[in-house]
Protein backbone atom coordinates (compact mmCIF):
# COMPACT_ATOMS: atom_id res chain seq x y z
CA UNK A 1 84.01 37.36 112.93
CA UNK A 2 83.18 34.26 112.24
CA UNK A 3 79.15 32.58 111.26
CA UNK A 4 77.17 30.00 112.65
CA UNK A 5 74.49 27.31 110.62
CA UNK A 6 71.88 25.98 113.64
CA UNK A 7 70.16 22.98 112.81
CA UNK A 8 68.04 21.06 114.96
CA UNK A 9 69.07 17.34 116.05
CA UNK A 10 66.89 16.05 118.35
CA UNK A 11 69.28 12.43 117.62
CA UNK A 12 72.00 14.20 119.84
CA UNK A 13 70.03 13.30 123.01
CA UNK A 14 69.75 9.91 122.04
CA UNK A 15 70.18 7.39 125.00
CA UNK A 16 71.94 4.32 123.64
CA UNK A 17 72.31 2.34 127.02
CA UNK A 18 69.58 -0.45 126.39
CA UNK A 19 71.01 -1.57 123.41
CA UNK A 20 71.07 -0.76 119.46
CA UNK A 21 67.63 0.94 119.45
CA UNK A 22 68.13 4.66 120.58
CA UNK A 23 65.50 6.23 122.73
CA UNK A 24 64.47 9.76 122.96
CA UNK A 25 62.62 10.02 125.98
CA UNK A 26 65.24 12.77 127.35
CA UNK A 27 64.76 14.94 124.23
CA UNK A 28 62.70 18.23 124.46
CA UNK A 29 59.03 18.68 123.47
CA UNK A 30 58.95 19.50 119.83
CA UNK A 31 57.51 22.92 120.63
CA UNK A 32 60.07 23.30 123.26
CA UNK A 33 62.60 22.29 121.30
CA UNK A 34 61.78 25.00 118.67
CA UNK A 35 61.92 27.82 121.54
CA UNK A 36 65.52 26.84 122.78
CA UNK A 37 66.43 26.38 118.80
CA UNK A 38 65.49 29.82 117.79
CA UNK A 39 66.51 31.57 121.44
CA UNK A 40 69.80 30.03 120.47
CA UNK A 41 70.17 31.31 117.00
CA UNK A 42 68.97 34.87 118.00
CA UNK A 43 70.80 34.83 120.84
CA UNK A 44 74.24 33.94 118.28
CA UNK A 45 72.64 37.18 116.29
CA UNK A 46 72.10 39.63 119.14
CA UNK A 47 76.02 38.94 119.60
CA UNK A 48 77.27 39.97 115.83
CA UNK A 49 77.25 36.15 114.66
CA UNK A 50 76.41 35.37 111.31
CA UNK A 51 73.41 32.93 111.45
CA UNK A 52 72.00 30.58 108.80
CA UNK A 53 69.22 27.95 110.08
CA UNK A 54 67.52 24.83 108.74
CA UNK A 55 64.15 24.22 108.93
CA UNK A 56 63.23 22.73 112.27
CA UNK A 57 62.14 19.40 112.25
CA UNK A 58 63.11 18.72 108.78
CA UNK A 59 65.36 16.04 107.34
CA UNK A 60 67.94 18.10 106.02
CA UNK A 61 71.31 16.70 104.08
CA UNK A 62 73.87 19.04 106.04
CA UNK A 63 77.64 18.83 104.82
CA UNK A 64 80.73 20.15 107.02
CA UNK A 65 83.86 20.74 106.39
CA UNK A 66 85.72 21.12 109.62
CA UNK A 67 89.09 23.02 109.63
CA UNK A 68 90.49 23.49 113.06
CA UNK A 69 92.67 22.99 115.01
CA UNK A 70 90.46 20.07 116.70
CA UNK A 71 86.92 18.64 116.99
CA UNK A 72 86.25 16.99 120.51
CA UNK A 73 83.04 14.63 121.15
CA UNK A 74 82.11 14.94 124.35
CA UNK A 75 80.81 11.85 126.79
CA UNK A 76 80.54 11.36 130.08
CA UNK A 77 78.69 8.64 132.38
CA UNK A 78 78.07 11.42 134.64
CA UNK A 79 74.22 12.24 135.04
């Protein structure tokens, strides 16, 4: 088995196309955002994961370390 640690980053849906200054205008509601963030973590539960959380909304200091066999970033222009 393996364990999962959800945090919320609303910075992933950052849109980056008008320049340096990110906007979040395609980012979730914060109260939405807290209803996919927890159906996600209980839904990783309901299927034997291991699941830690942060506190949502919170600035949080989060370290990784990544051992796999690879970690891919996905883009795409597509919409």
């Amino acid at each position: 088995g393996g364990a999962a640690l959800v945090v919320s980053q609303f910075t992933l849906a950052a849109d980056t196309s008008r320049g340096n200054r990110p906007g979040f205008s395609s980012a979730a509601p914060p109260e939405e955002g807290r209803k996919l963030y927890e159906y996600f973590a209980n839904a990783l539960a309901a299927r034997g994961v291991q699941v830690e959380t942060g506190k949502f909304g919170a600035d949080m200091q989060v370290s990784i370390l990544n051992d796999g066999p690879v970690t891919i970033w996905l883009d795409t222009n597509a919409n």
